[in-house]
C-alpha atoms as a PDB file:
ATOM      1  CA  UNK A   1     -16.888 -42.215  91.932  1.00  0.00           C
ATOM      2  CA  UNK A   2     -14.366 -43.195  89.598  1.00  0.00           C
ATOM      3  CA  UNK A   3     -14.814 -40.629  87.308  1.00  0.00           C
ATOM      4  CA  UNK A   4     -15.056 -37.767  90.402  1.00  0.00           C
ATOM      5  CA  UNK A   5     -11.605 -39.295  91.285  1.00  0.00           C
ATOM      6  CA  UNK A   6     -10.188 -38.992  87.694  1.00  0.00           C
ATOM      7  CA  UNK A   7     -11.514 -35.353  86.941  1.00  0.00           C
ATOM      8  CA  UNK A   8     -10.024 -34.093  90.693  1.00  0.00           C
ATOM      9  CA  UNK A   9      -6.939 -35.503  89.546  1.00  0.00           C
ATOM     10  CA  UNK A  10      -7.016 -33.568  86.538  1.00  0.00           C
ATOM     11  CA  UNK A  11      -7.775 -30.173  88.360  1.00  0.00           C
ATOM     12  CA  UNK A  12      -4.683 -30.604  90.313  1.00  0.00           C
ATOM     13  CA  UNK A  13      -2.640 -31.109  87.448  1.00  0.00           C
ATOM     14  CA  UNK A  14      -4.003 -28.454  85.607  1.00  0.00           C
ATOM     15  CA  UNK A  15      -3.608 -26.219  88.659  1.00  0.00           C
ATOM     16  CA  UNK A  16       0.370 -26.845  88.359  1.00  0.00           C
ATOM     17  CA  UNK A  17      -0.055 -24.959  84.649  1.00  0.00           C
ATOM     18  CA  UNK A  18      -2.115 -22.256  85.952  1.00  0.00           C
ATOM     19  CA  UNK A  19      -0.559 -18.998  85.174  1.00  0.00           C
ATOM     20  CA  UNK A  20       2.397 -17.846  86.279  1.00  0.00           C
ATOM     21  CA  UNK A  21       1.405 -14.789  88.307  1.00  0.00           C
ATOM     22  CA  UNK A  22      -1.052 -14.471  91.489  1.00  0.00           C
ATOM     23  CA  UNK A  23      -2.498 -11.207  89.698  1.00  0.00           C
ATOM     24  CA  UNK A  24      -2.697 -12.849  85.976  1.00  0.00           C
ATOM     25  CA  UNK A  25      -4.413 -15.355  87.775  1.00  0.00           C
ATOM     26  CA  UNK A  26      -6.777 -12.948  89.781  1.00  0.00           C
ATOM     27  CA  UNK A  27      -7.392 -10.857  86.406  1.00  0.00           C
ATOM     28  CA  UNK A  28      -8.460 -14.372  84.292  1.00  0.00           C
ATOM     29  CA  UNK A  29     -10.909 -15.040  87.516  1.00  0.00           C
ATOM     30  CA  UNK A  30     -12.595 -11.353  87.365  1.00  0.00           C
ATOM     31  CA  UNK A  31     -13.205 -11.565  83.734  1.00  0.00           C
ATOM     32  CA  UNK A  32     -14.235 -15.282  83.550  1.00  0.00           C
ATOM     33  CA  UNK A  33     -17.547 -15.033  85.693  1.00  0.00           C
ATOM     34  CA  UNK A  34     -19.707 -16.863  82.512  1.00  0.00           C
ATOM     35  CA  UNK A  35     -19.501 -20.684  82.852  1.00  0.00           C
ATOM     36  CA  UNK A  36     -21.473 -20.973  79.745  1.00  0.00           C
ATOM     37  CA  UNK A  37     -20.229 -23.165  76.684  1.00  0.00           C
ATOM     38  CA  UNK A  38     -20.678 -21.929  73.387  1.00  0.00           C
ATOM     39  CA  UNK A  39     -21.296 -23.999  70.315  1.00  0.00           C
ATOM     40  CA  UNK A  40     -19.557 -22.720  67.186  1.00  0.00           C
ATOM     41  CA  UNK A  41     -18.210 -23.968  64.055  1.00  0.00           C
ATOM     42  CA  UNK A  42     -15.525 -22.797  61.875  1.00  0.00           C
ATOM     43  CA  UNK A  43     -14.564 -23.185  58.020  1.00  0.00           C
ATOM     44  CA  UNK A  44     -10.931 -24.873  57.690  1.00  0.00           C
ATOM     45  CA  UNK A  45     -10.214 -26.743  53.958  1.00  0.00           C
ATOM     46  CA  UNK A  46     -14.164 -26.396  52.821  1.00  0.00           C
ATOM     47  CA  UNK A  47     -15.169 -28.488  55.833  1.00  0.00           C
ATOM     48  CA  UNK A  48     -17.650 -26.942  58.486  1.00  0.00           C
ATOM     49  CA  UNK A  49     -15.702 -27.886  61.577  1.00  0.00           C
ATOM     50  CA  UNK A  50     -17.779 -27.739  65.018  1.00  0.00           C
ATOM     51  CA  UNK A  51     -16.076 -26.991  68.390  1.00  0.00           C
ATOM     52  CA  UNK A  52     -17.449 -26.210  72.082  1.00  0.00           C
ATOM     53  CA  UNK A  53     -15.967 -22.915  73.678  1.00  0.00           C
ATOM     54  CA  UNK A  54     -15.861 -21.912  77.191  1.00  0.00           C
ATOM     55  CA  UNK A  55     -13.910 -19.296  79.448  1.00  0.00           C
ATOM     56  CA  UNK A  56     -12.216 -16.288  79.111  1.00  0.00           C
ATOM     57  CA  UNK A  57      -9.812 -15.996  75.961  1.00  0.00           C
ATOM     58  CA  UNK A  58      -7.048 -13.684  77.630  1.00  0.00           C
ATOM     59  CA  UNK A  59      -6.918 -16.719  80.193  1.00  0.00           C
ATOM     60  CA  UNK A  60      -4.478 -19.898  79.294  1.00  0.00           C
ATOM     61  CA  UNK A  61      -5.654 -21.993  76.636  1.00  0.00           C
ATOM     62  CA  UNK A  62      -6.558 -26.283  76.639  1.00  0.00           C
ATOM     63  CA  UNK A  63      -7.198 -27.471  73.179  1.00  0.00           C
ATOM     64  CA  UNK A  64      -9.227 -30.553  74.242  1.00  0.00           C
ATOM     65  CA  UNK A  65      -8.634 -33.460  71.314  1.00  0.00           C
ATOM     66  CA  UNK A  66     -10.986 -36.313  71.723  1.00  0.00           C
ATOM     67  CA  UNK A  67     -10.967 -39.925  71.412  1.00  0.00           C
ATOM     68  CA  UNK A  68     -12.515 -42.093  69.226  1.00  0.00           C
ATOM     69  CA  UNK A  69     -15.665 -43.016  68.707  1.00  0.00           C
ATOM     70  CA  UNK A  70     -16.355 -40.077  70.252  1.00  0.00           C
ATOM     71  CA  UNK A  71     -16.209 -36.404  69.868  1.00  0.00           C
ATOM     72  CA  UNK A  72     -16.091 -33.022  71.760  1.00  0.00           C
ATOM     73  CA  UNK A  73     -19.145 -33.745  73.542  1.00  0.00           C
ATOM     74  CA  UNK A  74     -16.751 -35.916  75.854  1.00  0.00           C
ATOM     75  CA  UNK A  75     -15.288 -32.855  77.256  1.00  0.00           C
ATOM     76  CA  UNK A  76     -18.378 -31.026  78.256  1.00  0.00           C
ATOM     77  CA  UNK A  77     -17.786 -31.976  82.539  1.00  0.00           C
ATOM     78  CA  UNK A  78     -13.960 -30.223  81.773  1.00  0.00           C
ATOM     79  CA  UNK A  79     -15.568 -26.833  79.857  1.00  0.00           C
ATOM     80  CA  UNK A  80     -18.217 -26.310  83.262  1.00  0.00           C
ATOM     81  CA  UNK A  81     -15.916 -26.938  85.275  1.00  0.00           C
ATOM     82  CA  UNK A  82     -12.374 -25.556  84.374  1.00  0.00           C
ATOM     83  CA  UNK A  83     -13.845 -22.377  82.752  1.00  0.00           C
ATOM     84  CA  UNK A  84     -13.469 -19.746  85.610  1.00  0.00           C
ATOM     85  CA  UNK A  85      -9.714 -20.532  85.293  1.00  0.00           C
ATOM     86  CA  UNK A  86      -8.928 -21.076  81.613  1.00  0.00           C
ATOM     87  CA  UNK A  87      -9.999 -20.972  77.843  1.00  0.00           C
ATOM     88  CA  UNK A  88     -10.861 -24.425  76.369  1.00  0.00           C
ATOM     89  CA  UNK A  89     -11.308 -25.205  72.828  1.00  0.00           C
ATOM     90  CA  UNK A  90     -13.052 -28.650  71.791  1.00  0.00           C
ATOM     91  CA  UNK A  91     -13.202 -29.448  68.003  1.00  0.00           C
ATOM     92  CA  UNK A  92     -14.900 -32.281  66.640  1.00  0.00           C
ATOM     93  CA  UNK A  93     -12.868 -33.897  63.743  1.00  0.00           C
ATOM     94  CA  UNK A  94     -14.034 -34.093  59.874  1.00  0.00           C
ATOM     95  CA  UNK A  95     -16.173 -37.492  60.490  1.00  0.00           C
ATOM     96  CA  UNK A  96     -16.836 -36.826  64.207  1.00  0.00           C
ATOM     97  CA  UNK A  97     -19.810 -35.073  66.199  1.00  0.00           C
ATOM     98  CA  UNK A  98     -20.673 -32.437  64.646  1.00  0.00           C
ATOM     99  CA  UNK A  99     -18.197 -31.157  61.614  1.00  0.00           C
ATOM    100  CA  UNK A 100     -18.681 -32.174  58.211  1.00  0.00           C
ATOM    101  CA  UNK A 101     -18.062 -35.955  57.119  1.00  0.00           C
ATOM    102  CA  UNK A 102     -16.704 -36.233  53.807  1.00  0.00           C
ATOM    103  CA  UNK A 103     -16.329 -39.024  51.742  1.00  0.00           C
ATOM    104  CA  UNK A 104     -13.962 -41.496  52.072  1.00  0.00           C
ATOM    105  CA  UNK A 105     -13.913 -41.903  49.060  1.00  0.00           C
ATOM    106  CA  UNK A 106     -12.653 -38.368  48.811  1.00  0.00           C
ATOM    107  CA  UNK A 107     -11.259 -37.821  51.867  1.00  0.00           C
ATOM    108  CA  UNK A 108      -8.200 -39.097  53.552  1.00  0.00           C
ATOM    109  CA  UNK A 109      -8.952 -40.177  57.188  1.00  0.00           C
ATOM    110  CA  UNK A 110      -5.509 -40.418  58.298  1.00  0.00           C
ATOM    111  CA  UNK A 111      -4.059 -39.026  61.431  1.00  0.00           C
ATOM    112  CA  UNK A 112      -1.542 -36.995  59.269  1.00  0.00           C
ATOM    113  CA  UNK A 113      -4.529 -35.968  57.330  1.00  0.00           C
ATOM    114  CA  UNK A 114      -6.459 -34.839  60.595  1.00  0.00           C
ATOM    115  CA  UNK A 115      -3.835 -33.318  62.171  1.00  0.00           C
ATOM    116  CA  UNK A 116      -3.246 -30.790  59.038  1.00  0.00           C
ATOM    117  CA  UNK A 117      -6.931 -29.917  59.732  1.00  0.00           C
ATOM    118  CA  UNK A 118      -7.009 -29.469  63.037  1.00  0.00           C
ATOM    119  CA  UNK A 119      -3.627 -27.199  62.631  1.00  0.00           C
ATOM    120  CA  UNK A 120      -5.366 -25.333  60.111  1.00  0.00           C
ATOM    121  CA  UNK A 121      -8.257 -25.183  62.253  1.00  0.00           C
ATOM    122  CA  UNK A 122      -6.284 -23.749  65.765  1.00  0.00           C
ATOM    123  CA  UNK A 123      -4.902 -20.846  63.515  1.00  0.00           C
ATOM    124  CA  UNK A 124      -8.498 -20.043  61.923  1.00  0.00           C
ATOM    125  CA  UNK A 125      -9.619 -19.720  65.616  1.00  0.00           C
ATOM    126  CA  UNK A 126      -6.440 -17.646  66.127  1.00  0.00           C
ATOM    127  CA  UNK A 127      -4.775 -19.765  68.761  1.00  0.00           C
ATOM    128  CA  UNK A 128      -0.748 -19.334  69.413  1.00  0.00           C
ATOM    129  CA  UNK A 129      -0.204 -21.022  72.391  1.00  0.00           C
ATOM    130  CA  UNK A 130      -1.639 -23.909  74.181  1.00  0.00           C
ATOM    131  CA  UNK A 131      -2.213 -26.987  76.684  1.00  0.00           C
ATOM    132  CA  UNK A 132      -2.721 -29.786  74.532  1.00  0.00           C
ATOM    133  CA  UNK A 133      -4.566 -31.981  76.269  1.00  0.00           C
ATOM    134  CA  UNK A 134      -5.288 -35.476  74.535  1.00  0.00           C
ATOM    135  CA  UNK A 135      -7.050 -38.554  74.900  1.00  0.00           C
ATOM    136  CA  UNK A 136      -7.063 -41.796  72.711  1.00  0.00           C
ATOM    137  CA  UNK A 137      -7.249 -40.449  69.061  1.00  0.00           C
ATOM    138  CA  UNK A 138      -6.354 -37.195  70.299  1.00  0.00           C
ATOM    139  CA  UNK A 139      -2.716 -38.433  70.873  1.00  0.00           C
ATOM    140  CA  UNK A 140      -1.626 -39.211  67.697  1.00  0.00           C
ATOM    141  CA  UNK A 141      -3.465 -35.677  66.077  1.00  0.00           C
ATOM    142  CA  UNK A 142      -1.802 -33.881  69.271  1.00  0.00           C
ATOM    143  CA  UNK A 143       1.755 -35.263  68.927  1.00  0.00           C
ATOM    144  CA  UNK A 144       1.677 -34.180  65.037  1.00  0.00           C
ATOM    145  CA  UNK A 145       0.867 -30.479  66.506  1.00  0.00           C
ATOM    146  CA  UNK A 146       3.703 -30.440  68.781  1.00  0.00           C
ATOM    147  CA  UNK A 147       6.378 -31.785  65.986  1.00  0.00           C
ATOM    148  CA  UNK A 148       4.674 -28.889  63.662  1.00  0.00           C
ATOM    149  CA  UNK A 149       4.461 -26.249  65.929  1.00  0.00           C
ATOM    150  CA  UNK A 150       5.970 -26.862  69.077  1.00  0.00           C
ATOM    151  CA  UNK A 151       6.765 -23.344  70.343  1.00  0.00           C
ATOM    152  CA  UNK A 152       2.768 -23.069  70.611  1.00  0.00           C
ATOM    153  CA  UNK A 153       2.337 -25.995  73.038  1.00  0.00           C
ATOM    154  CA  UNK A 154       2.791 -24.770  76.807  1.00  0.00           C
ATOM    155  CA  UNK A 155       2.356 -28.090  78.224  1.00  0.00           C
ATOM    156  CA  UNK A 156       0.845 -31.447  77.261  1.00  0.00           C
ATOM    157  CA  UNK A 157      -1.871 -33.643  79.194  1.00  0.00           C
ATOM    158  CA  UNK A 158      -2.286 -37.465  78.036  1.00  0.00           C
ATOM    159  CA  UNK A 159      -5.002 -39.133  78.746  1.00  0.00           C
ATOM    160  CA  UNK A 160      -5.255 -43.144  77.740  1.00  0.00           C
ATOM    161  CA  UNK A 161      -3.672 -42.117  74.068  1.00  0.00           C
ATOM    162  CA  UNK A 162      -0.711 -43.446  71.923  1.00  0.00           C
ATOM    163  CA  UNK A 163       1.861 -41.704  71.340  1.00  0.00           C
ATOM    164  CA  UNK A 164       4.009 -43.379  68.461  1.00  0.00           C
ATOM    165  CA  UNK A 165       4.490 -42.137  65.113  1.00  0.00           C
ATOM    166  CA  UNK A 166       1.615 -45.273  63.508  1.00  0.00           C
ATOM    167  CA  UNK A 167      -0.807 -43.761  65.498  1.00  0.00           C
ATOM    168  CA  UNK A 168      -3.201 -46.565  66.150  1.00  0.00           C
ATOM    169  CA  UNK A 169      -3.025 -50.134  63.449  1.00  0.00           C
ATOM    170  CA  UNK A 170      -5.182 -51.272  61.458  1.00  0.00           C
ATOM    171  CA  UNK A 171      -8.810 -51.762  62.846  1.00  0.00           C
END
């Protein structure tokens, strides 16, 4: 029940960032009849990075960023239900779900380091505006977007996630 609770609570926030326009709103809803989530991934920096798609593209966009230790699997409840009204994106992170886990050895899993990628990774999938919406790990990768690009966030959702510059300490 707690979890019902949480995710209406979400749809009436989201609803506040709905589009603008009763007819931009009506047009999103005509187009976006397919509830289905596709599974895709995309090369960013020589790393096969997976995401989970849903809704119609012309309608307004939530880049999901997930927690740790999970991955975009976490937001699959949000892509069924939210995708007659908007266009999510879910990526998993290098190391998470289903992208590529390099090395760390070779690879620097930093938050700065994961932010880059998934900045690199929203223009590969050609995204210039957005809802951030973040949870745990997904704050300190989302607030690094914003300072980098913040005339592409529309609004920002924040779920259980830190917001400081550190990120989280050391485990």
């Amino acid at each position: 029940m707690y979890r019902a609770l949480k995710l209406t609570a979400l749809c009436a926030m989201l609803a506040m960032i709905s589009p603008a326009s009763e007819a931009a709103s009506s047009a999103a809803k005509r187009t976006a009849t397919d509830r289905s989530i596709l599974y895709r991934t995309k090369q960013v920096d020589g790393l096969s990075i997976f995401y989970r798609e849903a809704g119609n593209p012309d309608a307004p966009t939530l880049l999901l960023l997930h927690g740790f230790p999970s991955s975009s699997r976490m937001y699959e409840p949000l892509l069924s239900r939210l995708s007659d009204r908007y266009h999510l994106i879910a990526p998993d992170y290098p190391g998470f779900g289903h992208s590529d886990a390099p090395d760390a050895k070779t690879f620097a899993y930093t938050f700065d380091h994961l932010a880059e990628i998934t900045a690199h990774f929203t223009e590969a999938v050609g995204l210039t505006h957005y809802t951030l919406y973040v949870q745990d790990y997904g704050g300190p990768i989302g607030m690094r977007l914003a300072v980098r690009n913040p005339e592409r966030v529309d609004a920002l959702i924040v779920q259980n996630a830190v917001a400081h510059e550190e990120g989280l300490g050391p485990l």
